[in-house]
PDB file of N, CA and C in Angstrom:
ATOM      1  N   UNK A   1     -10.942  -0.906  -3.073  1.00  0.00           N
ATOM      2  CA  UNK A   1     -10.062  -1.599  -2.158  1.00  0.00           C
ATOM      3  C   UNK A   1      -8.715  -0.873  -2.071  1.00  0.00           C
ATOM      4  N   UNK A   2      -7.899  -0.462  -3.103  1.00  0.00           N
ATOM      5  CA  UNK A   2      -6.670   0.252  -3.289  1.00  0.00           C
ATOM      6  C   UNK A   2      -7.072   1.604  -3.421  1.00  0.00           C
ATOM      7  N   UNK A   3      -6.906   2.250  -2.610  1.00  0.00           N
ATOM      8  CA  UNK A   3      -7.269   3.757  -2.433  1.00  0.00           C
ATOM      9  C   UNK A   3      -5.748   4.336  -3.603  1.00  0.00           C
ATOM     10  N   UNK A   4      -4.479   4.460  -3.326  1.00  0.00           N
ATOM     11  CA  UNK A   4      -3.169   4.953  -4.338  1.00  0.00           C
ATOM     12  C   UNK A   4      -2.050   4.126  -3.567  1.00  0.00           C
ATOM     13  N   UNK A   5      -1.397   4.406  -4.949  1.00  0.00           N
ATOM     14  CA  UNK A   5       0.039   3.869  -4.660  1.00  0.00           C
ATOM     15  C   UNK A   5       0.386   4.474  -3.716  1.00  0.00           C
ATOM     16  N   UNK A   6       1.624   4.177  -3.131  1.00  0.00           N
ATOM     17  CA  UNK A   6       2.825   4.929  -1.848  1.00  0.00           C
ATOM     18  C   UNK A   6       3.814   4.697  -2.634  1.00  0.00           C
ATOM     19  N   UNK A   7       4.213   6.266  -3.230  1.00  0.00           N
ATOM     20  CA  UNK A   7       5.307   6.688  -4.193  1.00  0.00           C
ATOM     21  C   UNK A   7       6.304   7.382  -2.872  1.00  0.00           C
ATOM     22  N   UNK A   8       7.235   6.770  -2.560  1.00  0.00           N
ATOM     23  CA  UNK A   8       8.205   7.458  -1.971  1.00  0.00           C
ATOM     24  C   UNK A   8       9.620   6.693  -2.307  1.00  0.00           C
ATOM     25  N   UNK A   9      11.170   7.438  -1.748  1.00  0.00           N
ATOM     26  CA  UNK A   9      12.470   7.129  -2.128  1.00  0.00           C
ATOM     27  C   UNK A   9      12.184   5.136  -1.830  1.00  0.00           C
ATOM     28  N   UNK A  10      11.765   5.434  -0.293  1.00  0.00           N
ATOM     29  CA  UNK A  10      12.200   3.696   0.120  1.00  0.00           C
ATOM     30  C   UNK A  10      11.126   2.546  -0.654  1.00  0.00           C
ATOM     31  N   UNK A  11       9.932   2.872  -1.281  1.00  0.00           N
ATOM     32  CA  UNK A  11       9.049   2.453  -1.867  1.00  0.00           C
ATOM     33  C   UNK A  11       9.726   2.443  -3.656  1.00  0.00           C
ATOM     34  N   UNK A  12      10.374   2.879  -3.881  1.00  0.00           N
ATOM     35  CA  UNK A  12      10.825   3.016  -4.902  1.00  0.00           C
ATOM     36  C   UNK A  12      12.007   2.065  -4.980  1.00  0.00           C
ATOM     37  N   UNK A  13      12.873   2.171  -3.791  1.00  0.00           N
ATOM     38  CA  UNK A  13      13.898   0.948  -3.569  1.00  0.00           C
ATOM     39  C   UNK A  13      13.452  -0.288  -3.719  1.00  0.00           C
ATOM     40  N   UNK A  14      12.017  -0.717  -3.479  1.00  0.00           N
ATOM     41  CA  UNK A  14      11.602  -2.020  -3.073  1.00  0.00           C
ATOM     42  C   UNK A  14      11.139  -2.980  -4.512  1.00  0.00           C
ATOM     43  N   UNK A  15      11.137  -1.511  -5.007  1.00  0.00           N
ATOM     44  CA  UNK A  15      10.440  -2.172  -6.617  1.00  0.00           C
ATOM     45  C   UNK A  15      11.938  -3.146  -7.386  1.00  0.00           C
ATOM     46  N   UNK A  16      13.268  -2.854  -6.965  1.00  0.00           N
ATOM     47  CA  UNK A  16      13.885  -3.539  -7.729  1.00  0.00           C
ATOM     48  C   UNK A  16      13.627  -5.310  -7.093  1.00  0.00           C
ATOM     49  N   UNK A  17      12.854  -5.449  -5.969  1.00  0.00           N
ATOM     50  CA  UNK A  17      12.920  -6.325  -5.073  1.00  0.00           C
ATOM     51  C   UNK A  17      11.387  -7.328  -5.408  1.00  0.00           C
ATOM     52  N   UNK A  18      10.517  -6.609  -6.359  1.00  0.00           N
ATOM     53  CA  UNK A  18       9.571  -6.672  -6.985  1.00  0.00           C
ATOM     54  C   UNK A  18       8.192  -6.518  -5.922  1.00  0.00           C
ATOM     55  N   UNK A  19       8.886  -5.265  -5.293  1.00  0.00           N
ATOM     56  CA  UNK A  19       7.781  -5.502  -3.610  1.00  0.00           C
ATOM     57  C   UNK A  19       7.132  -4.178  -3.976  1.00  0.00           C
ATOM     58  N   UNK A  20       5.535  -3.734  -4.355  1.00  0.00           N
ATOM     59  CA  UNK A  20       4.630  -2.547  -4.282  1.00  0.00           C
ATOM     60  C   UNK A  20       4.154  -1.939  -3.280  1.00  0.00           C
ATOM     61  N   UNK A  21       4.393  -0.760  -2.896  1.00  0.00           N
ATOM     62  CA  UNK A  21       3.142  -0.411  -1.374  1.00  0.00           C
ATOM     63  C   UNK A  21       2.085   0.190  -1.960  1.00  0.00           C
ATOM     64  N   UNK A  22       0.844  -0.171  -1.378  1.00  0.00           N
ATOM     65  CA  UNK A  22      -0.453   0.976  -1.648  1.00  0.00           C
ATOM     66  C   UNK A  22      -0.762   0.892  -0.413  1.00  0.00           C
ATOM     67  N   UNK A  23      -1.502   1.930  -0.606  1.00  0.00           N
ATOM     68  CA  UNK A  23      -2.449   2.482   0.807  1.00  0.00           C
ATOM     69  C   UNK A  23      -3.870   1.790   0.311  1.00  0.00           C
ATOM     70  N   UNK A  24      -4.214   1.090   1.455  1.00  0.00           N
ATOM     71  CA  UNK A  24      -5.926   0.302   1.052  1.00  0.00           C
ATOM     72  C   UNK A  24      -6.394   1.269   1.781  1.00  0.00           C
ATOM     73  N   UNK A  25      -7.776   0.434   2.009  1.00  0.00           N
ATOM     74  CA  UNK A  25      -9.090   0.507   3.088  1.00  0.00           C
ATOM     75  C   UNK A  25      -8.759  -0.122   4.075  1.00  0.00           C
ATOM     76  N   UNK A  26      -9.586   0.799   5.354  1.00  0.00           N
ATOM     77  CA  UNK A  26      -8.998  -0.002   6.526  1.00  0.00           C
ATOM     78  C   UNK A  26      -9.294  -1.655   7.295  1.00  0.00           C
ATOM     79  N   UNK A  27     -10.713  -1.788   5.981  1.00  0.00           N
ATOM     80  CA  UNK A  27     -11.459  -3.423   6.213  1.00  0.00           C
ATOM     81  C   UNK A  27     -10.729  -3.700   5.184  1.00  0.00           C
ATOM     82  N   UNK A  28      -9.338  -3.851   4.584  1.00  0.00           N
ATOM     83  CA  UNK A  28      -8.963  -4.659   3.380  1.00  0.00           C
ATOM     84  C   UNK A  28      -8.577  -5.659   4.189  1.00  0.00           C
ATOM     85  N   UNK A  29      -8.757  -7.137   3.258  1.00  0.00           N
ATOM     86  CA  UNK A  29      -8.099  -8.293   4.026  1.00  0.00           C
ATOM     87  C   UNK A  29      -6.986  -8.481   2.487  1.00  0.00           C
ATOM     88  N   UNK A  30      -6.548  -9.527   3.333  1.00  0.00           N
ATOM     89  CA  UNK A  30      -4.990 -10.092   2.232  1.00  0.00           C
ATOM     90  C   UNK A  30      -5.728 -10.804   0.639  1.00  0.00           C
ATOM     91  N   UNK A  31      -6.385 -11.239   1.447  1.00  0.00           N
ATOM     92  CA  UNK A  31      -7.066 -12.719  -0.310  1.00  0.00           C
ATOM     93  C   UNK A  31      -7.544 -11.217  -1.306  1.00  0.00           C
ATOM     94  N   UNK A  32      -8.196  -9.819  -0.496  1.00  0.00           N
ATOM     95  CA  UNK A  32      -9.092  -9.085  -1.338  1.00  0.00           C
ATOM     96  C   UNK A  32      -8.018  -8.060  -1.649  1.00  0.00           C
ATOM     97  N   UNK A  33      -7.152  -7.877  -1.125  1.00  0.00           N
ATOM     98  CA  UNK A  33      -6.299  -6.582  -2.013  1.00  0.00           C
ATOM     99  C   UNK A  33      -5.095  -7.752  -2.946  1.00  0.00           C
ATOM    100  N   UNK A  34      -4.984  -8.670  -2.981  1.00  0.00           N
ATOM    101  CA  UNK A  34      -4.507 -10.001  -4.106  1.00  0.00           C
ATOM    102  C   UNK A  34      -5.027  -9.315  -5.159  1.00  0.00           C
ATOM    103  N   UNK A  35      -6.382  -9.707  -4.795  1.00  0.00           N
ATOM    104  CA  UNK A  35      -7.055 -10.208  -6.124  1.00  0.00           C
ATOM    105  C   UNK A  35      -7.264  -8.826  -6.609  1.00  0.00           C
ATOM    106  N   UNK A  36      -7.881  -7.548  -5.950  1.00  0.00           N
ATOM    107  CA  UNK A  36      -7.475  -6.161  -6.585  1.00  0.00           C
ATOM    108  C   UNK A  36      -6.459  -5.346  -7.387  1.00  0.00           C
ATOM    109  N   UNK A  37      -4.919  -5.833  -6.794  1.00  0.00           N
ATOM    110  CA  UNK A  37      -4.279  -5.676  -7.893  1.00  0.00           C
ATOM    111  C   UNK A  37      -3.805  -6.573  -8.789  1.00  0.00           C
ATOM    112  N   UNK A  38      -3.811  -7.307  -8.846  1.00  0.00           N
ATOM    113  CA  UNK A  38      -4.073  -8.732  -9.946  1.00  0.00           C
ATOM    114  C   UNK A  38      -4.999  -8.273 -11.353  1.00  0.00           C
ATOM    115  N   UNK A  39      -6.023  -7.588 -10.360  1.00  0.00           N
ATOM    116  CA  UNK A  39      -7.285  -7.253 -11.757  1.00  0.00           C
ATOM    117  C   UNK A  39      -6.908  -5.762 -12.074  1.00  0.00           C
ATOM    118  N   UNK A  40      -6.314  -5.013 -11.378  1.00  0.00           N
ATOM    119  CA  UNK A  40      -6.059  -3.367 -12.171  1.00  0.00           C
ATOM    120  C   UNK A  40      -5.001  -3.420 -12.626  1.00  0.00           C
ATOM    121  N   UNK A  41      -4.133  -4.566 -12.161  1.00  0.00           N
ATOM    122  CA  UNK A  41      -2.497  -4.164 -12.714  1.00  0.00           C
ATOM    123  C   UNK A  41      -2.130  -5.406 -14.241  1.00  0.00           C
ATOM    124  N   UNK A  42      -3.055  -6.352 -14.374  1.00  0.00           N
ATOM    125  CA  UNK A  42      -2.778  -7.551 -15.005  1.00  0.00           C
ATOM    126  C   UNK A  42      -1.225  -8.238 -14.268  1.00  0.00           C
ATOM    127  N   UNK A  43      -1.469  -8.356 -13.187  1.00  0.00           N
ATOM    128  CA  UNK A  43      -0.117  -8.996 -12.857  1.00  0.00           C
ATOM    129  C   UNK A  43      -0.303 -10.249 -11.616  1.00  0.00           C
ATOM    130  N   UNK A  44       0.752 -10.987 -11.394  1.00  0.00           N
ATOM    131  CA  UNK A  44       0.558 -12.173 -10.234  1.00  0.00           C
ATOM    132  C   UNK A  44       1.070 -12.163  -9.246  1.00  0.00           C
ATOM    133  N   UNK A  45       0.353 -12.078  -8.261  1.00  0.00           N
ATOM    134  CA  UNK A  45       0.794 -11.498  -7.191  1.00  0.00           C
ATOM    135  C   UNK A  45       0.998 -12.966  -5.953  1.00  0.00           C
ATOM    136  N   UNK A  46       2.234 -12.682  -5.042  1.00  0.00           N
ATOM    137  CA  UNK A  46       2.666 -14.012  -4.581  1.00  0.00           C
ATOM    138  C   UNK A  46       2.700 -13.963  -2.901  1.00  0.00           C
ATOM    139  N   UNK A  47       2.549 -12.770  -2.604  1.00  0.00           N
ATOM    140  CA  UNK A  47       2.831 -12.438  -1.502  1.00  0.00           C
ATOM    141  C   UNK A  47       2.248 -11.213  -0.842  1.00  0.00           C
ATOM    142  N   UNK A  48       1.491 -10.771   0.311  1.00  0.00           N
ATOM    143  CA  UNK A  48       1.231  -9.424   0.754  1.00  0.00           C
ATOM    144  C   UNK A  48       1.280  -8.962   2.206  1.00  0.00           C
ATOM    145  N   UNK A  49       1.476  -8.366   2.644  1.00  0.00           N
ATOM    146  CA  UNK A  49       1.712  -8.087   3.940  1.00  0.00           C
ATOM    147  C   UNK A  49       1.026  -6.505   4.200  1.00  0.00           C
ATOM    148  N   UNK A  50       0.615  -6.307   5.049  1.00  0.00           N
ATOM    149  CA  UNK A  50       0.026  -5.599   5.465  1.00  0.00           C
ATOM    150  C   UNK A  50       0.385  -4.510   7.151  1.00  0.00           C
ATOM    151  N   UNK A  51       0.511  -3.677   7.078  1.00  0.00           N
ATOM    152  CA  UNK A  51       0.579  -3.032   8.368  1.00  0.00           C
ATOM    153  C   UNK A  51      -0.144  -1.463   8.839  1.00  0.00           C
ATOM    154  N   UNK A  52      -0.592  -1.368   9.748  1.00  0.00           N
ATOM    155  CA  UNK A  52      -1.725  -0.442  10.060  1.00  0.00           C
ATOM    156  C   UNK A  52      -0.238   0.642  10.538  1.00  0.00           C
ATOM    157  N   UNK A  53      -0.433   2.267  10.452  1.00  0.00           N
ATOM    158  CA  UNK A  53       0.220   3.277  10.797  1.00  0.00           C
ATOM    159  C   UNK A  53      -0.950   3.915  11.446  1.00  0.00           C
ATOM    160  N   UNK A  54      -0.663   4.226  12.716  1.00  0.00           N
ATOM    161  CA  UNK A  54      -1.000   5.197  13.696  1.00  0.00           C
ATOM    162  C   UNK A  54      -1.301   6.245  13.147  1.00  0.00           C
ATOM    163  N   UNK A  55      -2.479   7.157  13.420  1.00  0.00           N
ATOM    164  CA  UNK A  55      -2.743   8.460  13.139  1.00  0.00           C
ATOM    165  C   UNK A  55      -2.117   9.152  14.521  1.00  0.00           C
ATOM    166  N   UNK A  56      -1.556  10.236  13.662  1.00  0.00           N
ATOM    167  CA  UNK A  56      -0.918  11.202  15.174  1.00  0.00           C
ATOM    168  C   UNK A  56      -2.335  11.949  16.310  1.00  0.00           C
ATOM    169  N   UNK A  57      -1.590  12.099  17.658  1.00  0.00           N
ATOM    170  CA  UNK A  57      -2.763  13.106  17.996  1.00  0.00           C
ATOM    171  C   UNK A  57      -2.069  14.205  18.041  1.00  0.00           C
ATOM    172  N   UNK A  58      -3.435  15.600  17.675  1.00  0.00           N
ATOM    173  CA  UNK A  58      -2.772  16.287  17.367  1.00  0.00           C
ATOM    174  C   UNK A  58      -3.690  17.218  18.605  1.00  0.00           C
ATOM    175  N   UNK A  59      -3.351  18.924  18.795  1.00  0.00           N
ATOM    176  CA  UNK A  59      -4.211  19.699  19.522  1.00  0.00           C
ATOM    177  C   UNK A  59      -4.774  20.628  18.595  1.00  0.00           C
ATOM    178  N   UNK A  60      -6.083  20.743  18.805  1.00  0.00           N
ATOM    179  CA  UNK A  60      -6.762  21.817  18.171  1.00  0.00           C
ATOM    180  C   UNK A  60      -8.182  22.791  18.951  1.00  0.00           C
ATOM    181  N   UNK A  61      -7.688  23.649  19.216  1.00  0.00           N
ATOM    182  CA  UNK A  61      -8.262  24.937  19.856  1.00  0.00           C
ATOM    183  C   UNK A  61      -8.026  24.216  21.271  1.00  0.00           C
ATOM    184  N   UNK A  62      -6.840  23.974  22.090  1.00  0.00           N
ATOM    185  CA  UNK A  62      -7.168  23.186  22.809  1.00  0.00           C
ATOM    186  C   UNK A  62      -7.399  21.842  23.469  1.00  0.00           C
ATOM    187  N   UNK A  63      -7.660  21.467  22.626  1.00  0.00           N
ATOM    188  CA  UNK A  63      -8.418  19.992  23.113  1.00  0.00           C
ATOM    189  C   UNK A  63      -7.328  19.000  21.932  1.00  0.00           C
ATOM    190  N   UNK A  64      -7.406  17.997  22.322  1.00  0.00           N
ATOM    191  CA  UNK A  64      -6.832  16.912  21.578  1.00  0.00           C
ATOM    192  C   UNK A  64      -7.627  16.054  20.824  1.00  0.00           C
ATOM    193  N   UNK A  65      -7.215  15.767  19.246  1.00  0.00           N
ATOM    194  CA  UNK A  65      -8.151  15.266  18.414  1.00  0.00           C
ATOM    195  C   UNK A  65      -6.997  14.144  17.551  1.00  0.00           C
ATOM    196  N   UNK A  66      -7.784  12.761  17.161  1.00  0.00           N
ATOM    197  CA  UNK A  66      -6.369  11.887  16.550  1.00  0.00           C
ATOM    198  C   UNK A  66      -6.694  11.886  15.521  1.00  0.00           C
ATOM    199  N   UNK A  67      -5.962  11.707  14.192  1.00  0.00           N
ATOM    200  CA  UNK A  67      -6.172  11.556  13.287  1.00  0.00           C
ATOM    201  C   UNK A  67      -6.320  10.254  12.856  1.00  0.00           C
ATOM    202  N   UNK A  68      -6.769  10.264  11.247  1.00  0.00           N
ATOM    203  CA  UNK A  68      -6.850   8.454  11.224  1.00  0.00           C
ATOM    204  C   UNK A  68      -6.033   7.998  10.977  1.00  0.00           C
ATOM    205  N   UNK A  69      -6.240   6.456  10.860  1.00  0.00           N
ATOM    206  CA  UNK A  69      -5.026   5.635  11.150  1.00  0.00           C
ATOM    207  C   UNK A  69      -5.107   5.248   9.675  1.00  0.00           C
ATOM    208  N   UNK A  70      -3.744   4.826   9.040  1.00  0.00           N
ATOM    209  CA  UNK A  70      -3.684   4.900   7.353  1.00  0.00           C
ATOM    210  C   UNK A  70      -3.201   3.096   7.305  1.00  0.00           C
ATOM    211  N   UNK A  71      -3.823   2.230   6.042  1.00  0.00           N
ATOM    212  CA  UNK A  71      -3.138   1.119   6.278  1.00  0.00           C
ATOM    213  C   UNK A  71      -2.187   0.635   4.921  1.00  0.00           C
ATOM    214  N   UNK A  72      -1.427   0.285   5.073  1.00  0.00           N
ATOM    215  CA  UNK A  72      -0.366   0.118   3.969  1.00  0.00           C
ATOM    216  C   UNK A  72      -0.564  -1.476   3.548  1.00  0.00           C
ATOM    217  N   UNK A  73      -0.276  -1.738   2.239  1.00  0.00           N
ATOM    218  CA  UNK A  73       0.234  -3.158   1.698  1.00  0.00           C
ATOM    219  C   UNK A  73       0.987  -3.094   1.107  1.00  0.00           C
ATOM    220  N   UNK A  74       1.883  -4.427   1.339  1.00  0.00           N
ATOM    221  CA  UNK A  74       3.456  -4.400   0.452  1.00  0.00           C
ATOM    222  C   UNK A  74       2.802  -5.873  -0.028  1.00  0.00           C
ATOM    223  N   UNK A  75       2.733  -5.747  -1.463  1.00  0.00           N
ATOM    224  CA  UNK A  75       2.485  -6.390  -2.224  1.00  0.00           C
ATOM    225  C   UNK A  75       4.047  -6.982  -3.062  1.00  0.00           C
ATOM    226  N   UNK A  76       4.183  -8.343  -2.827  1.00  0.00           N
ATOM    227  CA  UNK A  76       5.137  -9.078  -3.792  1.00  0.00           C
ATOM    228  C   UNK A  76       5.066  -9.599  -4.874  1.00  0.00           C
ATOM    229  N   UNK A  77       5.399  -9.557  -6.042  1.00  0.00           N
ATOM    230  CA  UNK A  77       4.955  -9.852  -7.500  1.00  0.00           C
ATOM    231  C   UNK A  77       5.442 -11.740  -7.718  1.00  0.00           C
ATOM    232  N   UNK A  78       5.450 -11.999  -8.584  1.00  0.00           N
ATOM    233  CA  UNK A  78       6.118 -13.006  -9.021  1.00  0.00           C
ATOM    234  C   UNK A  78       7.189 -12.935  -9.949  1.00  0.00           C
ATOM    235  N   UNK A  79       8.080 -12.912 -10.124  1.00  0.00           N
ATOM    236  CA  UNK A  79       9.714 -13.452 -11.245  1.00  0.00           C
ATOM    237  C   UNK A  79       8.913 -13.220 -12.730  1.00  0.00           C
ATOM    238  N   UNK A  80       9.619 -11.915 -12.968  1.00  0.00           N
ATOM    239  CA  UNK A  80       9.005 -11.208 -14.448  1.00  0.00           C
ATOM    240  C   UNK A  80       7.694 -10.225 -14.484  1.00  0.00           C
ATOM    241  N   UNK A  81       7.029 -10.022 -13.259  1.00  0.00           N
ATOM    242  CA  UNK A  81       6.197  -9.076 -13.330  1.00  0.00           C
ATOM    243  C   UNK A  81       6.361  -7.550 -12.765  1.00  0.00           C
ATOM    244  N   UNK A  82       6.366  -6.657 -13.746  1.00  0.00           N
ATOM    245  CA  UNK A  82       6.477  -5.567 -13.009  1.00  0.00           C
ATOM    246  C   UNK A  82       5.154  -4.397 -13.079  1.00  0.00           C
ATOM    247  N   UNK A  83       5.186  -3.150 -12.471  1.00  0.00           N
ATOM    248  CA  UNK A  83       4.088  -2.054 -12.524  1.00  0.00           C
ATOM    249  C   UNK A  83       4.798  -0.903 -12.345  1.00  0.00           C
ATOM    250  N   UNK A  84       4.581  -0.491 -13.461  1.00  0.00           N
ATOM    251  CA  UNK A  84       4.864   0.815 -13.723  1.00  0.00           C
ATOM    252  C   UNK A  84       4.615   2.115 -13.464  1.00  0.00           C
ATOM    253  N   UNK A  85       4.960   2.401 -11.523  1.00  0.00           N
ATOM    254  CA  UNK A  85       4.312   3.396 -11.169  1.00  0.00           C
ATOM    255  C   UNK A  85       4.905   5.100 -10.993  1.00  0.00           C
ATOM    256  N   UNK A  86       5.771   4.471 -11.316  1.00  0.00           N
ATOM    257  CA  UNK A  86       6.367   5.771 -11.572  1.00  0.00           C
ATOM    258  C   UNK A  86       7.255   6.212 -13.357  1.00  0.00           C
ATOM    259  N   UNK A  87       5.976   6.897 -14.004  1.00  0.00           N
ATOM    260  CA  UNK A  87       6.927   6.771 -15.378  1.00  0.00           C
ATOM    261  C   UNK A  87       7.859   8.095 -15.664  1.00  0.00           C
ATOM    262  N   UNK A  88       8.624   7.576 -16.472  1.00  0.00           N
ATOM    263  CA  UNK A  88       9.762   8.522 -16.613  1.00  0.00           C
ATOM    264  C   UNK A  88       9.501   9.783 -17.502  1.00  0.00           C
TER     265      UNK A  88
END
């Protein structure tokens, strides 16, 4: 269901906010990426939101081809849970 984290500056901001992004599958629903990181992370999760990113089109030999479309979740923890995805 959770393909990897989304380690970047503004994803990194969000963690003091107790908010995670991963990149799912593009059939993930909300109840099933919950309960996915709930069970890999041991943590409680309160909130998730979800948004699909456009694959660019791009040209190749010519012709125009799109790439795929990537889907993100911002996962919200509950008061005292954190994940440790970036260690020092």
């Amino acid at each position: 269901m959770i393909r990897r984290a989304w380690i970047t500056e503004k994803a990194g901001d969000l963690q003091k906010f107790r908010k995670y992004i991963f990149i799912v599958r593009p059939n993930a629903t909300k109840p099933a990426i919950k309960a996915a990181v709930e069970n890999s992370y041991k943590v409680k999760v309160t909130d998730v939101h979800i948004l699909t990113v456009k694959g660019p089109v791009t040209r190749r030999g010519g012709r125009y081809a799109k790439e795929p479309d990537m889907k993100k979740a911002i996962v919200t923890l509950t008061e005292g849970n954190t994940i440790d995805l970036m260690p020092a």
